[in-house]
PDB file of N, CA and C in Angstrom:
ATOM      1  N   UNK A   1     -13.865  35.045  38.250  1.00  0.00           N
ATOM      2  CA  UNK A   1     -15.139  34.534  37.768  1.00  0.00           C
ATOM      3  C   UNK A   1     -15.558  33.328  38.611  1.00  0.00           C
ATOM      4  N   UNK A   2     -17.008  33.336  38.961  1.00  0.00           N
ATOM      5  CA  UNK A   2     -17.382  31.878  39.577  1.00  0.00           C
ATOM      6  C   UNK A   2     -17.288  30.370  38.541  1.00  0.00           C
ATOM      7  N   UNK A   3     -17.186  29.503  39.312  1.00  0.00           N
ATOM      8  CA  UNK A   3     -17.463  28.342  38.961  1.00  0.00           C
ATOM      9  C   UNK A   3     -18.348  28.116  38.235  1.00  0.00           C
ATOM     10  N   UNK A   4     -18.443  27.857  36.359  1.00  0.00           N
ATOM     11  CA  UNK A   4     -19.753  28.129  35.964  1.00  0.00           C
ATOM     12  C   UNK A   4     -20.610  26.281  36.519  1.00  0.00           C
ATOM     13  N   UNK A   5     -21.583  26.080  36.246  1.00  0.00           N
ATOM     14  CA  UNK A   5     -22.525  24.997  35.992  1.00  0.00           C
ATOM     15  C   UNK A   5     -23.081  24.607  34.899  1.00  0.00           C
ATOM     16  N   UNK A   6     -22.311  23.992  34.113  1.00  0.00           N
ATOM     17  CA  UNK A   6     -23.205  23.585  32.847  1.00  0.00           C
ATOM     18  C   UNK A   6     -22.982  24.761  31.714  1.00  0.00           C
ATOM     19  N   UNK A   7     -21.899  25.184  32.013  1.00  0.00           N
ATOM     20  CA  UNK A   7     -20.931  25.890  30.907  1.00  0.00           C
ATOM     21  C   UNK A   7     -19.794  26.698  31.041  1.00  0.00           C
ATOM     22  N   UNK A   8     -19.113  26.922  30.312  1.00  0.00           N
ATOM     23  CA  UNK A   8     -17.729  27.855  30.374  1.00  0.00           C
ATOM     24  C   UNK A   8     -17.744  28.833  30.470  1.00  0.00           C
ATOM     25  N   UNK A   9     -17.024  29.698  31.120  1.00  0.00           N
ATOM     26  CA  UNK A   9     -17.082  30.850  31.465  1.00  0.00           C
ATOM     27  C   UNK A   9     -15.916  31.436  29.854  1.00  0.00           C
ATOM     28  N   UNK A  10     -15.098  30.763  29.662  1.00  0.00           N
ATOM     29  CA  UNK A  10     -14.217  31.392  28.621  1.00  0.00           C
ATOM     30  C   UNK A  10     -14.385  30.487  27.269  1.00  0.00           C
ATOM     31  N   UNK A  11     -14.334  30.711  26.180  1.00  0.00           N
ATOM     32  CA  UNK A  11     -13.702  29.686  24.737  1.00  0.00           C
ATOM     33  C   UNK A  11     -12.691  30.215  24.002  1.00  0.00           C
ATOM     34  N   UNK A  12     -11.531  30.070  23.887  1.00  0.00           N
ATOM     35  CA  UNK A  12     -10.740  30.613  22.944  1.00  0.00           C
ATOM     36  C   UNK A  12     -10.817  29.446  21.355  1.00  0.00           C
ATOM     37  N   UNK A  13     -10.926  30.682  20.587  1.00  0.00           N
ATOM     38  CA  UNK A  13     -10.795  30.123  19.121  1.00  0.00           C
ATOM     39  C   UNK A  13      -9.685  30.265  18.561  1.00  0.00           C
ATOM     40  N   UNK A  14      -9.055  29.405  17.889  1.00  0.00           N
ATOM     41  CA  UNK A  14      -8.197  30.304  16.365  1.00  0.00           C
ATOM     42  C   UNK A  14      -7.864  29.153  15.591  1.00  0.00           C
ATOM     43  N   UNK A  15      -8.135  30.036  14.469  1.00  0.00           N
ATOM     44  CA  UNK A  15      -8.469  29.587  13.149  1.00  0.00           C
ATOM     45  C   UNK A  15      -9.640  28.413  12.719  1.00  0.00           C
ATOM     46  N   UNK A  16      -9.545  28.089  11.593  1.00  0.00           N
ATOM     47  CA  UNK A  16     -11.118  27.345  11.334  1.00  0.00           C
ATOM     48  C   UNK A  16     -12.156  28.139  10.983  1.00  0.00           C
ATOM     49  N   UNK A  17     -12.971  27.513  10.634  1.00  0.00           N
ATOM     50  CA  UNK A  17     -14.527  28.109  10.087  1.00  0.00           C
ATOM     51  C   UNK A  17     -15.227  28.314  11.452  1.00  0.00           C
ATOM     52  N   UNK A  18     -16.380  29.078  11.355  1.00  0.00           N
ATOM     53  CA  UNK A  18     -17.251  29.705  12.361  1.00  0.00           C
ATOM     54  C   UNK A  18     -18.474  29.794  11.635  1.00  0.00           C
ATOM     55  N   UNK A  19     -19.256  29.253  12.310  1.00  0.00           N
ATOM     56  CA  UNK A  19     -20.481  29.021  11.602  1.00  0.00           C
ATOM     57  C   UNK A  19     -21.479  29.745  12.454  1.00  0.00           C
ATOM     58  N   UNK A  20     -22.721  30.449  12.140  1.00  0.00           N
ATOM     59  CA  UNK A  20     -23.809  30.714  13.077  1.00  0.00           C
ATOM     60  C   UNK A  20     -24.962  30.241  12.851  1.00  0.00           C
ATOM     61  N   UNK A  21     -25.850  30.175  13.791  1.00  0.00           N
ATOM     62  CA  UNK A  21     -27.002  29.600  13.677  1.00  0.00           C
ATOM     63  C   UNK A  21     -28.219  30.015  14.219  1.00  0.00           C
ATOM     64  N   UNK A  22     -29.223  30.834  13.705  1.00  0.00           N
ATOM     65  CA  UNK A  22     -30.301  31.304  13.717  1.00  0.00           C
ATOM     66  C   UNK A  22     -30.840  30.992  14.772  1.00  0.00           C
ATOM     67  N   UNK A  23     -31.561  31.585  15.678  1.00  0.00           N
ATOM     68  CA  UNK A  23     -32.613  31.113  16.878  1.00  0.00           C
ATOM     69  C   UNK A  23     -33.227  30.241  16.045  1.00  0.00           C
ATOM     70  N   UNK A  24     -33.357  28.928  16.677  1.00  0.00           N
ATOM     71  CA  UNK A  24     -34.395  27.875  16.553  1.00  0.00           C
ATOM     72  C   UNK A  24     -35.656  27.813  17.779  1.00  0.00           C
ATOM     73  N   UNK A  25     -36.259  27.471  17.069  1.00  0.00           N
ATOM     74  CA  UNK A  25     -37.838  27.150  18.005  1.00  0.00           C
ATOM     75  C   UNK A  25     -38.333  25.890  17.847  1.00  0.00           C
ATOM     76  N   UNK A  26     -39.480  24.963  18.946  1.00  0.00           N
ATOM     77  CA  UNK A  26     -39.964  24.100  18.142  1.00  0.00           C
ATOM     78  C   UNK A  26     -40.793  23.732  17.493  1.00  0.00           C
ATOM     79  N   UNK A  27     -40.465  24.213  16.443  1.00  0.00           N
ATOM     80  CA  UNK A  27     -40.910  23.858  15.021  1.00  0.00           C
ATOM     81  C   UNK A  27     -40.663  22.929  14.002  1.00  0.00           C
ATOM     82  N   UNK A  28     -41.420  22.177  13.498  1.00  0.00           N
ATOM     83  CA  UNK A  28     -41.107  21.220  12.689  1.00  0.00           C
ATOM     84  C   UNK A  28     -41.122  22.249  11.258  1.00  0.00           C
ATOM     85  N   UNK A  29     -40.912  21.287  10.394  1.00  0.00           N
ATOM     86  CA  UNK A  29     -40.553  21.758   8.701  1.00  0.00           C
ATOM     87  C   UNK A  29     -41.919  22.492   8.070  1.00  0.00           C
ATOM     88  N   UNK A  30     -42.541  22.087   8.568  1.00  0.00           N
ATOM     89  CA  UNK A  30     -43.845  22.544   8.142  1.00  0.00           C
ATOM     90  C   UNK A  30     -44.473  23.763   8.427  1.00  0.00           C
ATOM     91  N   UNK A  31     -43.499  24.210   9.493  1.00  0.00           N
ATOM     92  CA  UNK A  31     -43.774  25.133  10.379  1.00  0.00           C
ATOM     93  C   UNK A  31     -45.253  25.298  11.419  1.00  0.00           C
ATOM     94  N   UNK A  32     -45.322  24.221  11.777  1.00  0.00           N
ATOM     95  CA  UNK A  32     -45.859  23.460  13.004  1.00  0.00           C
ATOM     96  C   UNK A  32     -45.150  23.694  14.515  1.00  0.00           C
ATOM     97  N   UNK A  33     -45.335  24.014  15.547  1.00  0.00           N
ATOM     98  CA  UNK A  33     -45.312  24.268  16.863  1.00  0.00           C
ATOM     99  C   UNK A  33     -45.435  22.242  17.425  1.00  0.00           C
ATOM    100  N   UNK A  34     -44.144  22.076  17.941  1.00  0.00           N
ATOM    101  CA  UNK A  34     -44.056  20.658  18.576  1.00  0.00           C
ATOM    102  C   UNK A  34     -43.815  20.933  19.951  1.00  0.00           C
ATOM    103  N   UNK A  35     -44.652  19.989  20.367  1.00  0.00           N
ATOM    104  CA  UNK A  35     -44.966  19.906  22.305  1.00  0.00           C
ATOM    105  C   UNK A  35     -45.512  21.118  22.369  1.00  0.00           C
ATOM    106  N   UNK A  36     -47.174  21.703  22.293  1.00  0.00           N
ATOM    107  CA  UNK A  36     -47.619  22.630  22.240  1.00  0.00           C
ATOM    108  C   UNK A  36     -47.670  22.507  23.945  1.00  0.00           C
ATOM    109  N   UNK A  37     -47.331  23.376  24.840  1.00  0.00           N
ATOM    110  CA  UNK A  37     -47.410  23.313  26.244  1.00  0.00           C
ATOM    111  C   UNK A  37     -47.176  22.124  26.969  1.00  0.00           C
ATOM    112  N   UNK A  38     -45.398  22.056  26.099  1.00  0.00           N
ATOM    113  CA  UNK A  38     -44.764  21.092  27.188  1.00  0.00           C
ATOM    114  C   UNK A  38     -43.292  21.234  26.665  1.00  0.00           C
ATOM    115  N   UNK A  39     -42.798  22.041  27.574  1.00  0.00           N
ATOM    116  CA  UNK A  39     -41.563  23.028  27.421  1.00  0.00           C
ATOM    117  C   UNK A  39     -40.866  21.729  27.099  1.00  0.00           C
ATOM    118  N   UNK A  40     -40.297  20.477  28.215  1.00  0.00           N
ATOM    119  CA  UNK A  40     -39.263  19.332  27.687  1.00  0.00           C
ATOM    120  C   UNK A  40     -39.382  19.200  26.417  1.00  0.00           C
ATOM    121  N   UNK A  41     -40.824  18.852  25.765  1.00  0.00           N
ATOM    122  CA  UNK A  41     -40.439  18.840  23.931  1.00  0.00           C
ATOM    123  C   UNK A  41     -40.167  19.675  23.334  1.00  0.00           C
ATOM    124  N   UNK A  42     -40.484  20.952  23.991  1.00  0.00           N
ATOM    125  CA  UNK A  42     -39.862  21.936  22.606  1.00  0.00           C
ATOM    126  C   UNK A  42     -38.608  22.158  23.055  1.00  0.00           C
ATOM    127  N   UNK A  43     -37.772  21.963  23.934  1.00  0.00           N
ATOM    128  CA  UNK A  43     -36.171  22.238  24.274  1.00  0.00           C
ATOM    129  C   UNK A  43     -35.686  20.988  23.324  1.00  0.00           C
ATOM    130  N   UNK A  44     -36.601  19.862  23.454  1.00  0.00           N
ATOM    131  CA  UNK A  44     -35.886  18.604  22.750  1.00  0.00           C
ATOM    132  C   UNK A  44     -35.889  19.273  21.449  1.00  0.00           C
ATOM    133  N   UNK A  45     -36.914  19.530  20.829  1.00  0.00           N
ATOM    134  CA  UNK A  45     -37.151  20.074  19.098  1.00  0.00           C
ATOM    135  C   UNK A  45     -36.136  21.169  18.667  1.00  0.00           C
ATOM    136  N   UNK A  46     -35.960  22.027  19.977  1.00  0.00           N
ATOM    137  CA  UNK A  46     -34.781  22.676  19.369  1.00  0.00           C
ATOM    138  C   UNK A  46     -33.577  22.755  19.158  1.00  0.00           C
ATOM    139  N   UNK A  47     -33.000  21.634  20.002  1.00  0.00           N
ATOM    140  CA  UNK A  47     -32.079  21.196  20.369  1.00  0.00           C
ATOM    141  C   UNK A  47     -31.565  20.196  18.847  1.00  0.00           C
ATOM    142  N   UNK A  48     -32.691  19.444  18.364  1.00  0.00           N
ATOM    143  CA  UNK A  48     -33.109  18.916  17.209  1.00  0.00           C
ATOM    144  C   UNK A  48     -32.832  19.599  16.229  1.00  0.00           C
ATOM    145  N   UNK A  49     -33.381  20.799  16.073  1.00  0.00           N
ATOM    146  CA  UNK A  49     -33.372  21.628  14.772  1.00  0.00           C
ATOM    147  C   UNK A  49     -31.845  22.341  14.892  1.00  0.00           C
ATOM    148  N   UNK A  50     -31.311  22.786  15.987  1.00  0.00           N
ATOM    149  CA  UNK A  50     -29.850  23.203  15.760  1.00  0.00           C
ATOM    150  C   UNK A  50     -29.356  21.890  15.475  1.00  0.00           C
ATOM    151  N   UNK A  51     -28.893  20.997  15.539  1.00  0.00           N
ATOM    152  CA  UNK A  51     -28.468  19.733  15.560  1.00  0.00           C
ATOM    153  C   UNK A  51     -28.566  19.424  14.082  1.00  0.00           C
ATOM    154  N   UNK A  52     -29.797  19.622  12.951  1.00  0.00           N
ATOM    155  CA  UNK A  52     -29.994  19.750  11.744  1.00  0.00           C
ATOM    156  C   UNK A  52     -29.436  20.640  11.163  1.00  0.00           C
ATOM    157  N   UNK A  53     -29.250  22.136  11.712  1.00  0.00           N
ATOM    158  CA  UNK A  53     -28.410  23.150  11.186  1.00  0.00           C
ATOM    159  C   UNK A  53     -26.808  23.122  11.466  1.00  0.00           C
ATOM    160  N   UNK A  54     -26.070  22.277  12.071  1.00  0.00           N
ATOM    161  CA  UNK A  54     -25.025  21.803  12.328  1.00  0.00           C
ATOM    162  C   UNK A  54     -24.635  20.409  11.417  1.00  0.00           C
ATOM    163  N   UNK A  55     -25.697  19.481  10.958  1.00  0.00           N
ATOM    164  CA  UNK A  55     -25.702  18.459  10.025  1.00  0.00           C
ATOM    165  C   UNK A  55     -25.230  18.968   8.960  1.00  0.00           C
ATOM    166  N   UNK A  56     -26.131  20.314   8.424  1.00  0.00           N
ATOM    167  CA  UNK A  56     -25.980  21.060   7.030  1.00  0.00           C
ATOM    168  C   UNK A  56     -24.743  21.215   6.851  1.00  0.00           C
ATOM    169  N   UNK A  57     -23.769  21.784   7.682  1.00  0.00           N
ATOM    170  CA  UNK A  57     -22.804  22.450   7.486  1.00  0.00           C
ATOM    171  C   UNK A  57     -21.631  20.906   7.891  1.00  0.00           C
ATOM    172  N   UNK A  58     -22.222  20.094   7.716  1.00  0.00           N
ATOM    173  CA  UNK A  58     -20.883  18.989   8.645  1.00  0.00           C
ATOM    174  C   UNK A  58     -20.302  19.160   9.824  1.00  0.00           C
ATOM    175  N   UNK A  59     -20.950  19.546  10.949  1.00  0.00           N
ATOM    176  CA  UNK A  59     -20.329  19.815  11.923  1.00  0.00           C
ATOM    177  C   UNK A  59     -21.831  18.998  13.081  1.00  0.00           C
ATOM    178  N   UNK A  60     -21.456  18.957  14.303  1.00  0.00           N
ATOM    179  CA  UNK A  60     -21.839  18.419  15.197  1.00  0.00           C
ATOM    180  C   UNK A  60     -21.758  19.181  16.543  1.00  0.00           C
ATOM    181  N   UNK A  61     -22.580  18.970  17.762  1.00  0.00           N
ATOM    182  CA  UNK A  61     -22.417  19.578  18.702  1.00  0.00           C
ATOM    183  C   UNK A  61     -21.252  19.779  19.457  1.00  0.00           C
ATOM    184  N   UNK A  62     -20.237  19.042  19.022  1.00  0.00           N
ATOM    185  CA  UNK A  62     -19.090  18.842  19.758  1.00  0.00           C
ATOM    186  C   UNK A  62     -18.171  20.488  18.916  1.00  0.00           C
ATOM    187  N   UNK A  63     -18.717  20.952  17.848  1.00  0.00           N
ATOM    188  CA  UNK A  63     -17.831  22.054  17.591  1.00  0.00           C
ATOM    189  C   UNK A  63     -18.333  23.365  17.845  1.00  0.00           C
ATOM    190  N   UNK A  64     -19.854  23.183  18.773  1.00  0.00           N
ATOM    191  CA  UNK A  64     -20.442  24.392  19.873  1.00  0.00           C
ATOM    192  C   UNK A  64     -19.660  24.799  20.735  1.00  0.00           C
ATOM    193  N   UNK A  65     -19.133  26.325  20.874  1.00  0.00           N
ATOM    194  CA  UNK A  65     -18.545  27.659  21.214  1.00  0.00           C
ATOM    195  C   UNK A  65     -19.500  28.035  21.923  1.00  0.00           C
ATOM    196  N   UNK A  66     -20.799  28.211  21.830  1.00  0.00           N
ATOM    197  CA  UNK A  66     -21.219  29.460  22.027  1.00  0.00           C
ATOM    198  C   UNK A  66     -22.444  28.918  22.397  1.00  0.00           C
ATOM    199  N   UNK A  67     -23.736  28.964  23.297  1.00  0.00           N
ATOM    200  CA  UNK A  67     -25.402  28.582  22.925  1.00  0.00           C
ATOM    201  C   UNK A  67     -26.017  30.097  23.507  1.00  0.00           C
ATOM    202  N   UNK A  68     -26.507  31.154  23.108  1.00  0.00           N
ATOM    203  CA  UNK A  68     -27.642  31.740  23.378  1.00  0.00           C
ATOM    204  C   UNK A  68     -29.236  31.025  23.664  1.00  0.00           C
ATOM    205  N   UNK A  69     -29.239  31.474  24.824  1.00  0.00           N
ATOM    206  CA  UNK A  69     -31.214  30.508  24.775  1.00  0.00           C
ATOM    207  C   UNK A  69     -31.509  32.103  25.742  1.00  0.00           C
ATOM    208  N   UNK A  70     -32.956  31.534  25.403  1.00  0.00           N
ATOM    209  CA  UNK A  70     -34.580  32.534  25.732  1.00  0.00           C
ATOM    210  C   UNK A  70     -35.593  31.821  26.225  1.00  0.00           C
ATOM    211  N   UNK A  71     -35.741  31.782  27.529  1.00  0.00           N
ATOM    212  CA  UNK A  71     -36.511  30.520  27.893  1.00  0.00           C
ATOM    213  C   UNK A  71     -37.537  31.548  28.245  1.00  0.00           C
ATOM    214  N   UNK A  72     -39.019  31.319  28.418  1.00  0.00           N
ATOM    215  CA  UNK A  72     -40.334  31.909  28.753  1.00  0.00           C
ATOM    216  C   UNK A  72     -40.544  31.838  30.126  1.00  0.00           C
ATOM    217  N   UNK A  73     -39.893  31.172  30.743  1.00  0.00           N
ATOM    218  CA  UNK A  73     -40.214  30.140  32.434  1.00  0.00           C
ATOM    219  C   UNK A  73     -38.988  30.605  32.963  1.00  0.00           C
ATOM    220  N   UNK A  74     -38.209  30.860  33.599  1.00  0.00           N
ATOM    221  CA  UNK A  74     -37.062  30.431  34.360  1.00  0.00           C
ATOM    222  C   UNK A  74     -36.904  29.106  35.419  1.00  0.00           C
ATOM    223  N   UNK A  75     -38.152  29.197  35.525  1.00  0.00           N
ATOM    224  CA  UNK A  75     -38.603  27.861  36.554  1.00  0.00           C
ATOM    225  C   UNK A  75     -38.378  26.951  35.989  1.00  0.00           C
ATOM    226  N   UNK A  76     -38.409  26.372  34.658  1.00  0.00           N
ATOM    227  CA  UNK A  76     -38.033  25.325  34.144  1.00  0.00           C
ATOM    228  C   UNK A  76     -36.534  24.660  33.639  1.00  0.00           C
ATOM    229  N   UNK A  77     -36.093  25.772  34.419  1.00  0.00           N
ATOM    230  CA  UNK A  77     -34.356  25.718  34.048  1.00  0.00           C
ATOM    231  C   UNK A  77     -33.830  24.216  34.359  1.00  0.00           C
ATOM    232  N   UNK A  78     -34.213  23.470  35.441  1.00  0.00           N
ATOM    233  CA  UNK A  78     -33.570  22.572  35.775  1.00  0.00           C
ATOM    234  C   UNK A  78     -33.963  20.891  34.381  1.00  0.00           C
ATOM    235  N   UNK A  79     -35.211  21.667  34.416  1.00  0.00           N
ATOM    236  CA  UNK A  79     -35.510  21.054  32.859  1.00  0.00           C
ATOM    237  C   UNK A  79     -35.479  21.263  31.523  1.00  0.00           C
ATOM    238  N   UNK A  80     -34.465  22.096  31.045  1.00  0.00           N
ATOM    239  CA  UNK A  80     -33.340  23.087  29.909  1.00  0.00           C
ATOM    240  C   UNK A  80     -31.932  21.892  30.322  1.00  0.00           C
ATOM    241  N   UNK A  81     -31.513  22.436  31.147  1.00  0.00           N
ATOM    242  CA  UNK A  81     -30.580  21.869  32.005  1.00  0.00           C
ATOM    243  C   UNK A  81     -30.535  20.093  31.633  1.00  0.00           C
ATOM    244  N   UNK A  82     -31.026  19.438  31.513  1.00  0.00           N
ATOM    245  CA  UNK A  82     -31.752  18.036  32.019  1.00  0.00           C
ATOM    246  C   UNK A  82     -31.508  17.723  30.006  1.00  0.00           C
ATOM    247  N   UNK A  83     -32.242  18.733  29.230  1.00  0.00           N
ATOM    248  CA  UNK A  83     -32.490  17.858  27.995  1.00  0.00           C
ATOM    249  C   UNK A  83     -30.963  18.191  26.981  1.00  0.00           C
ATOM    250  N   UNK A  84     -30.437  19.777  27.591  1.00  0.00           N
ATOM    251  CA  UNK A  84     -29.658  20.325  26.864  1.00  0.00           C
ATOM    252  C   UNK A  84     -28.368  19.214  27.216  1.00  0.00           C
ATOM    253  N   UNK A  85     -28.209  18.514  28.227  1.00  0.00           N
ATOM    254  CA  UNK A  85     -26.880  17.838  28.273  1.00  0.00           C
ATOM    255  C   UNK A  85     -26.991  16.676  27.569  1.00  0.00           C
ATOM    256  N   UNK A  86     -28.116  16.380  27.105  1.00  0.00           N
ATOM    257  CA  UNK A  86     -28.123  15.257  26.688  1.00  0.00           C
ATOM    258  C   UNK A  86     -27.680  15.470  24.721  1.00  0.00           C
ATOM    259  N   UNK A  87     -27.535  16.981  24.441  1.00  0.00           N
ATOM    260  CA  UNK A  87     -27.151  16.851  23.107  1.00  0.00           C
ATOM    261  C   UNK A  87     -25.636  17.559  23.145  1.00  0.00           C
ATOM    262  N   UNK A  88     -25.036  18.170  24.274  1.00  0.00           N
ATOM    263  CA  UNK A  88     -23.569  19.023  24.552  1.00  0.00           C
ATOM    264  C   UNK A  88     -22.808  17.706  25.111  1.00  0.00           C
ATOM    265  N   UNK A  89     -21.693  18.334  24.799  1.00  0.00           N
ATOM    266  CA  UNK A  89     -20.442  17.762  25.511  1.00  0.00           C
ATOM    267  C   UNK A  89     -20.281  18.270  26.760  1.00  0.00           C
ATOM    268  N   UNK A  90     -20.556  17.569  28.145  1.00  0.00           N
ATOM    269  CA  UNK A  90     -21.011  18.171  29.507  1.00  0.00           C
ATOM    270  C   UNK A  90     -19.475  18.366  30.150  1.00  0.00           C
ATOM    271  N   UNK A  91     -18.737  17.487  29.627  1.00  0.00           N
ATOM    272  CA  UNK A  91     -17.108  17.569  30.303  1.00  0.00           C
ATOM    273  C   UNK A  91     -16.521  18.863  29.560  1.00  0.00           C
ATOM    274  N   UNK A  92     -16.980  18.900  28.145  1.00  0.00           N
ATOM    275  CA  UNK A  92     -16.534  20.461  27.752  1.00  0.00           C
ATOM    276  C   UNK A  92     -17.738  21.030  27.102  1.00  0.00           C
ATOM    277  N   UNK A  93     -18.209  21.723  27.964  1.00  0.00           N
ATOM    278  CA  UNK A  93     -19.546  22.681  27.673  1.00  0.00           C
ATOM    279  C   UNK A  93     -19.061  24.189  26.830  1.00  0.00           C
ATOM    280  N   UNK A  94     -20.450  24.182  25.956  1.00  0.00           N
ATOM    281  CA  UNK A  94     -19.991  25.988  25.556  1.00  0.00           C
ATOM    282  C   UNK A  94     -20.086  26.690  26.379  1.00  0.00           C
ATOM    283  N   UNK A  95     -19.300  27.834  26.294  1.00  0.00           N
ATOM    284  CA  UNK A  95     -19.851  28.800  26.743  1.00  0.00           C
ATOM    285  C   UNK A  95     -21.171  29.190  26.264  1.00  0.00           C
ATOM    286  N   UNK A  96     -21.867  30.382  27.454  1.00  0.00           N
ATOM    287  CA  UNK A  96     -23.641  30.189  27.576  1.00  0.00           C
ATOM    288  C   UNK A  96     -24.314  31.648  28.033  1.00  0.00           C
ATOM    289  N   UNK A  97     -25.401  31.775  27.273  1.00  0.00           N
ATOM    290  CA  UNK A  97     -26.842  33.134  27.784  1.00  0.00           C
ATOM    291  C   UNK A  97     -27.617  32.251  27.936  1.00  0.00           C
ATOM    292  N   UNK A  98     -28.336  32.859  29.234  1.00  0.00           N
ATOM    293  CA  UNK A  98     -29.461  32.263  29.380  1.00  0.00           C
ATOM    294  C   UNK A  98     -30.180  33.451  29.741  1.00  0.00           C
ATOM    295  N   UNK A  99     -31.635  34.119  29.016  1.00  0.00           N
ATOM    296  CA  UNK A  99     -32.492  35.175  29.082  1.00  0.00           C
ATOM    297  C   UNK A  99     -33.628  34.411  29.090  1.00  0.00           C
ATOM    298  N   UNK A 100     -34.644  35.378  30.596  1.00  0.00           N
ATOM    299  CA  UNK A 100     -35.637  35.336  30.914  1.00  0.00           C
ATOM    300  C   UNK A 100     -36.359  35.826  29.754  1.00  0.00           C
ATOM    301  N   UNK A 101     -37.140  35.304  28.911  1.00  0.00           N
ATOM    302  CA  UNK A 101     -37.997  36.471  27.990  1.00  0.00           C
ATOM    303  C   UNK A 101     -39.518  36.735  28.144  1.00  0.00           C
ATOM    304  N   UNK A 102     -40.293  37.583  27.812  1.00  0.00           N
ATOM    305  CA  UNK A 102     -41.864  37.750  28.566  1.00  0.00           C
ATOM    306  C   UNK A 102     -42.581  37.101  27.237  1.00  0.00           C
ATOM    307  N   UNK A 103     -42.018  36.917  26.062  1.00  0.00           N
ATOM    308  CA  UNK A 103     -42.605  36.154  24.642  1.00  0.00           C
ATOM    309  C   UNK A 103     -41.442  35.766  23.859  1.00  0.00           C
ATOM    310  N   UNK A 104     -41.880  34.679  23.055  1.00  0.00           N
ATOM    311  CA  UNK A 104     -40.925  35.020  22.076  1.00  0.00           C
ATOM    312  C   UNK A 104     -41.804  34.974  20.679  1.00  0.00           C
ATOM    313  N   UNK A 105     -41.584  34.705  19.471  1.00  0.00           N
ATOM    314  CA  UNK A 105     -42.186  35.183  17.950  1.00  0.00           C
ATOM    315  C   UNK A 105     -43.851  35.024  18.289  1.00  0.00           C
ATOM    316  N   UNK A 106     -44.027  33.992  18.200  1.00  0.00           N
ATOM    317  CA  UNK A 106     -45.195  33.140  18.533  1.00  0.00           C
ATOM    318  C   UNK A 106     -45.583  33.034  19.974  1.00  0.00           C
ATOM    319  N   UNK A 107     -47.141  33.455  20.247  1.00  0.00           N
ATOM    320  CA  UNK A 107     -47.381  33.110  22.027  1.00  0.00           C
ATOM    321  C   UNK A 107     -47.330  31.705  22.653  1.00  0.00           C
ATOM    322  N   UNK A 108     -47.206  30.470  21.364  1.00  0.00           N
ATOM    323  CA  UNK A 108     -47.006  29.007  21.335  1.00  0.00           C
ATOM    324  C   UNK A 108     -45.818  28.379  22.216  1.00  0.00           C
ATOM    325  N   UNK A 109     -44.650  29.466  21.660  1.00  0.00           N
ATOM    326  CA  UNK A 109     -43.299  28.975  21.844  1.00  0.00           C
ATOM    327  C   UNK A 109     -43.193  29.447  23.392  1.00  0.00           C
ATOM    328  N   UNK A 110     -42.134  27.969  23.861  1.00  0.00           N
ATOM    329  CA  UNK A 110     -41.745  28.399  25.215  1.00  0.00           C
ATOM    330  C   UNK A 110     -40.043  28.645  25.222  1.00  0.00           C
ATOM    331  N   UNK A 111     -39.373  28.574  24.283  1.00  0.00           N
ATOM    332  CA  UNK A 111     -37.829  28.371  24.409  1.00  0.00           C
ATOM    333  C   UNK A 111     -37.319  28.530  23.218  1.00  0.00           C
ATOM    334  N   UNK A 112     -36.037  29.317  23.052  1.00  0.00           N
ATOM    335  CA  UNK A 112     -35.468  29.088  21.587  1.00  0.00           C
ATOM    336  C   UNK A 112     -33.761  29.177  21.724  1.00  0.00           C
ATOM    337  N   UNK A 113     -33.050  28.838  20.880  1.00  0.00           N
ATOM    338  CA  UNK A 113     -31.645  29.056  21.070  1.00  0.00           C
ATOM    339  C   UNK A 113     -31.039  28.982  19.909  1.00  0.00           C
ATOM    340  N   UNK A 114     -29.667  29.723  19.948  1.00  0.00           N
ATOM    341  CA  UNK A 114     -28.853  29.855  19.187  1.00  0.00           C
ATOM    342  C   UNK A 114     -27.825  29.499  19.397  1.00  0.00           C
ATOM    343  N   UNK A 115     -26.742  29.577  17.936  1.00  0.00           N
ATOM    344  CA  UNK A 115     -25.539  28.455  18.154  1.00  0.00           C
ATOM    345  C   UNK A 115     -24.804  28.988  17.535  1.00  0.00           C
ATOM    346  N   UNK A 116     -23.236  28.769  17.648  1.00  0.00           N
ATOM    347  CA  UNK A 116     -22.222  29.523  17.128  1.00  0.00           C
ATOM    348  C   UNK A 116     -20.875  28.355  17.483  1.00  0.00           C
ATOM    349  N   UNK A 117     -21.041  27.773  16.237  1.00  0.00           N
ATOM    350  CA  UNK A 117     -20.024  26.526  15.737  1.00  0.00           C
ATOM    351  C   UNK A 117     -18.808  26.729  15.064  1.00  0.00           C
ATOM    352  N   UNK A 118     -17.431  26.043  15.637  1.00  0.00           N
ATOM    353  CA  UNK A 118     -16.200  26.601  14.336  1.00  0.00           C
ATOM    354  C   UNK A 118     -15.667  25.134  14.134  1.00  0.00           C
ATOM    355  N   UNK A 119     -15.404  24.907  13.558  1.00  0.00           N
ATOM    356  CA  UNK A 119     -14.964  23.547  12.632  1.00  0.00           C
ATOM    357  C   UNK A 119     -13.532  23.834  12.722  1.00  0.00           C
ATOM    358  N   UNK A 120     -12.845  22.987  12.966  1.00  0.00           N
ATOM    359  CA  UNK A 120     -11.291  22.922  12.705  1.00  0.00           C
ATOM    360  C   UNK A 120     -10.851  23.586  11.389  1.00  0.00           C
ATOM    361  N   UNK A 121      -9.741  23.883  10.804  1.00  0.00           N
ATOM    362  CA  UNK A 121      -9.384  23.763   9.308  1.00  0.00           C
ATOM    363  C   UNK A 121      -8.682  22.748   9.134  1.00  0.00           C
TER     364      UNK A 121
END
């Protein structure tokens, strides 16, 4: 396998809880669209809203396994890249998807991701 960049190529688990976490978008509570055509805020918002769905459960980014993302741009990778380290553990990154997508729910949204957390026992 190559050298990944900004994530692991392998994670081994065992034992502990495993938590999953729904594609997030950025969306506020209201279900409002944040940074309407300005991809850095909505990577921040989602990054945000998993970060809230990891609160729920008592856990934190540091017990991310796994991130699925769907970015609209590929061109903006280096700015995914840029906001996502600022909420991961960059010395131990999850393992990672990253998909080109042509939409996602809403024609608003530029980015969404998912998460897959295990908590110690």
């Amino acid at each position: 396998m190559p050298k990944p960049f900004g994530y692991t190529q392998v994670v081994e688990v065992r034992g502990g809880r495993t938590v999953y976490i729904s594609g997030q978008v950025a969306m506020d509570e209201q279900g409002q669209v944040v940074g309407l055509n300005d991809f850095e805020a909505q990577v921040r918002e989602v990054f945000r809203n998993l970060g809230r769905g990891l609160e729920a459960v008592g856990l934190d980014f540091s017990h991310v396994v796994k991130l699925g993302m769907y970015i609209t741009d590929i061109t903006q990778l280096a700015t995914l890249r840029r906001v996502r380290d600022e909420f991961i553990n960059t010395q131990n990154p999850p393992a990672s998807t990253l998909v080109q997508v042509v939409a996602l729910a809403h024609p608003e949204l530029l980015f969404e991701a998912e998460a897959v957390a295990v908590a110690p026992e």
